[in-house]
N, C-alpha and C. Protein backbone atom coordinates (compact mmCIF):
# COMPACT_ATOMS: atom_id res chain seq x y z
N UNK A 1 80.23 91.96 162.34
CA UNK A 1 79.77 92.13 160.95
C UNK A 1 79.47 90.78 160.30
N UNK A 2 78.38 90.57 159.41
CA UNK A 2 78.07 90.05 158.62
C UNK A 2 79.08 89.85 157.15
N UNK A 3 80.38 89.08 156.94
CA UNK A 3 81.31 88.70 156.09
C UNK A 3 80.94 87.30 155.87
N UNK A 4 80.89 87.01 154.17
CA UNK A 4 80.83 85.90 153.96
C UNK A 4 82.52 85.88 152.81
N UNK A 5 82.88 84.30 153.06
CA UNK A 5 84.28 84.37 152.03
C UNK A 5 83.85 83.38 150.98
N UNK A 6 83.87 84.43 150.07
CA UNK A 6 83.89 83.10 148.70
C UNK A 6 85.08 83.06 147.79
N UNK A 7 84.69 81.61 147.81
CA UNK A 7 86.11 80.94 146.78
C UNK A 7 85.63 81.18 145.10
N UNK A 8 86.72 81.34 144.19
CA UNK A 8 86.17 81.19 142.63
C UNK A 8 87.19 80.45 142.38
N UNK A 9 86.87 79.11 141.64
CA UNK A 9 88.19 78.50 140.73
C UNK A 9 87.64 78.22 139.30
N UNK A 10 88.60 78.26 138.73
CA UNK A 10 88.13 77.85 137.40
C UNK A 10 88.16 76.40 137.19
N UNK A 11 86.95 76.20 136.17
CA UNK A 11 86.52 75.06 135.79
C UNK A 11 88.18 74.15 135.16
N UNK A 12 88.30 72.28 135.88
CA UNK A 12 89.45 72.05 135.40
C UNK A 12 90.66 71.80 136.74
N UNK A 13 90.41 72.71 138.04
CA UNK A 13 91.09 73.06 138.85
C UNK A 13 90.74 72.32 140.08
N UNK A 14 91.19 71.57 140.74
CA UNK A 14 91.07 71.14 142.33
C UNK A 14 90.43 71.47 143.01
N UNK A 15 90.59 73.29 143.55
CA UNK A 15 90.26 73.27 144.69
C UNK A 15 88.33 73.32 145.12
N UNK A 16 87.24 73.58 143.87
CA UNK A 16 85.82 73.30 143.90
C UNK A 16 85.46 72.36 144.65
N UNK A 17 86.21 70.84 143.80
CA UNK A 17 85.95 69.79 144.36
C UNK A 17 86.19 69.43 145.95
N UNK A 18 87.37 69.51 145.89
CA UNK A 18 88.03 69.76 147.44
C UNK A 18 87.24 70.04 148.92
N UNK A 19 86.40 71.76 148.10
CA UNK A 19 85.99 72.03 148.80
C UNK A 19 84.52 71.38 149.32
N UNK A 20 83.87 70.84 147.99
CA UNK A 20 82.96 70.27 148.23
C UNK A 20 82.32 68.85 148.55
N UNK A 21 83.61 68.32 148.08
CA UNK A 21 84.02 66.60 148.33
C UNK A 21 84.86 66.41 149.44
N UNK A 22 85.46 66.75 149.59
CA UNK A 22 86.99 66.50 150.28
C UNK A 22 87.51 65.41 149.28
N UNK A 23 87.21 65.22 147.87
CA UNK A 23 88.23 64.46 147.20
C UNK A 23 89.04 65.36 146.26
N UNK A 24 90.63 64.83 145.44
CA UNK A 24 90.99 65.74 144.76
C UNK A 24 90.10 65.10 143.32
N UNK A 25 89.76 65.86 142.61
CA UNK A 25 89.57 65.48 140.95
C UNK A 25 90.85 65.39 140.25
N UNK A 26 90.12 64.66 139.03
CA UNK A 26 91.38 64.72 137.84
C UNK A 26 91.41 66.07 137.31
N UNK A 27 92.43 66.63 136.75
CA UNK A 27 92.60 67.75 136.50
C UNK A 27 92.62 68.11 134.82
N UNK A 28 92.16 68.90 134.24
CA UNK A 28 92.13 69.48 132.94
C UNK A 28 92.46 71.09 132.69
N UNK A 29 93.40 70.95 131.76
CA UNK A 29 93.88 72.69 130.84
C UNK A 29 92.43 73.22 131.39
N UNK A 30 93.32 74.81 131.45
CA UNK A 30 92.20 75.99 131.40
C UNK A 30 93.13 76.85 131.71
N UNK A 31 92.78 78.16 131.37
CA UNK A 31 94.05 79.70 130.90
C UNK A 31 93.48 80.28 132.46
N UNK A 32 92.83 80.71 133.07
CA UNK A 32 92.39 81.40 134.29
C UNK A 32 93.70 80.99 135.00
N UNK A 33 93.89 82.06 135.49
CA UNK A 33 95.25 81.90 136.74
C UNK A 33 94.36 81.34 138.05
N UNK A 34 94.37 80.46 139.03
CA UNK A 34 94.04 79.54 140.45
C UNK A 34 95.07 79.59 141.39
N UNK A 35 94.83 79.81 142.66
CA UNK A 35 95.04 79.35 143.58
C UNK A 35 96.53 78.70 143.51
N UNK A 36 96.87 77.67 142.82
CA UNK A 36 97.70 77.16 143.11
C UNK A 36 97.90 76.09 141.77
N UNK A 37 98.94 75.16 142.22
CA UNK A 37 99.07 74.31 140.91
C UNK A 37 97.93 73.07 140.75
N UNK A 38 98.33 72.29 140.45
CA UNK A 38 97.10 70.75 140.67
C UNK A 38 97.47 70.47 142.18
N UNK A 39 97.91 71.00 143.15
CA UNK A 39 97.40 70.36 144.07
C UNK A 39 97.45 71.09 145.22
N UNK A 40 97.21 70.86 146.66
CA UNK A 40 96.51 71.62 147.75
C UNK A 40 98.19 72.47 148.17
N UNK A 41 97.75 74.25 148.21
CA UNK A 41 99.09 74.77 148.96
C UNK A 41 98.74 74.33 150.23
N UNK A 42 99.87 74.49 151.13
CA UNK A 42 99.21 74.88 152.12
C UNK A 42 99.36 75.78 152.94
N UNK A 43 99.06 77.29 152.37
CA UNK A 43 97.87 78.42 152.61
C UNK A 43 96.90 78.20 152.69
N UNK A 44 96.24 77.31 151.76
CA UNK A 44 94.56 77.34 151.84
C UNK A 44 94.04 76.44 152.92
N UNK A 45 92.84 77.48 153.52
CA UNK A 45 92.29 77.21 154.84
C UNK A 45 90.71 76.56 154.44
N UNK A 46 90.10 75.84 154.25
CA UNK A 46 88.93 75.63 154.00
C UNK A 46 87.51 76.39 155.31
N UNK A 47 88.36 76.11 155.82
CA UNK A 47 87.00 75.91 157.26
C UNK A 47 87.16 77.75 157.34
N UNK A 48 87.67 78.43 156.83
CA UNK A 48 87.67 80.05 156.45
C UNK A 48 86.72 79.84 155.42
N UNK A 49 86.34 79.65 154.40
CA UNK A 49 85.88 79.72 153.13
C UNK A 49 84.15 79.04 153.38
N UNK A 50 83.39 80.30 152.97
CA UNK A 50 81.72 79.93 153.48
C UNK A 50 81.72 78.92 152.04
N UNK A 51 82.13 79.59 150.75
CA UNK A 51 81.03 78.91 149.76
C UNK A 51 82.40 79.29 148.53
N UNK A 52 82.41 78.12 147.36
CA UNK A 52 83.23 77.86 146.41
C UNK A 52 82.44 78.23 145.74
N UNK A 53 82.79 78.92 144.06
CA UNK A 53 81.89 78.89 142.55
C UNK A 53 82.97 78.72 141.83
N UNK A 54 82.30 78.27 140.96
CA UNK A 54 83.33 77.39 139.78
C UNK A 54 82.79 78.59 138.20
N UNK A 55 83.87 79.02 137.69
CA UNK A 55 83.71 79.80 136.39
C UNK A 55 84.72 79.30 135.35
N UNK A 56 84.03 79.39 134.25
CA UNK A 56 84.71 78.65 132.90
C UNK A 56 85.41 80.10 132.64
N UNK A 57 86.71 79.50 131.48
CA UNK A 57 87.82 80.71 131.02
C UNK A 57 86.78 81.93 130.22
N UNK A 58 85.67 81.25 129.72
CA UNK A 58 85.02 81.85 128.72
C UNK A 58 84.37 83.41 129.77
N UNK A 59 83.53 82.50 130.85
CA UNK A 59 83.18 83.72 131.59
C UNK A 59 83.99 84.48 132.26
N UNK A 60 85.20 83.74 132.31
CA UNK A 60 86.31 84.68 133.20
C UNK A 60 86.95 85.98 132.57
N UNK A 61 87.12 85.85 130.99
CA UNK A 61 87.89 86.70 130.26
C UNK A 61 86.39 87.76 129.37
N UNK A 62 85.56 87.36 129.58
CA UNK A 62 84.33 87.55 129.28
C UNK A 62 84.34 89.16 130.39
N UNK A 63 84.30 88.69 131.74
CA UNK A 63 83.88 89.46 132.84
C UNK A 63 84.99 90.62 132.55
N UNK A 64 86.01 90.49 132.54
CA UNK A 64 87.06 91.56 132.56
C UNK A 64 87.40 92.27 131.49
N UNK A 65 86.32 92.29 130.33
CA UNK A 65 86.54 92.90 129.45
C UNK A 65 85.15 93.91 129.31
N UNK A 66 84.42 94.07 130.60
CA UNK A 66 82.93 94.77 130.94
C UNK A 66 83.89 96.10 130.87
């Protein structure tokens, strides 16, 4: 089968960058629950994960109120 895995973090959060840098960023507030705290668990598998998107709190609390 055709499975792709995508990541969502919210804007503010580590793991985007991570995934797309391999550097960590500085970190900034945001209400969306992530993955983890400011920094890498290790659960998370990258080389599992096709593609990261990054969503602000606005669109996050936005979406779940459709």
């Amino acid at each position: 089968p055709h499975v792709k895995i995508l990541g969502v973090d919210p804007v503010g959060s580590i793991f985007y960058d991570l995934f797309k840098t391999g550097r960590q960023p500085e970190t900034f507030p945001y209400k969306v629950e992530g993955v983890g705290q400011d920094e890498m668990p290790q659960n998370v598998d990258f080389s599992v994960i096709d593609e990261m998107y990054l969503v602000d709190d606005k669109a996050s609390f936005n979406t779940t109120r459709r």
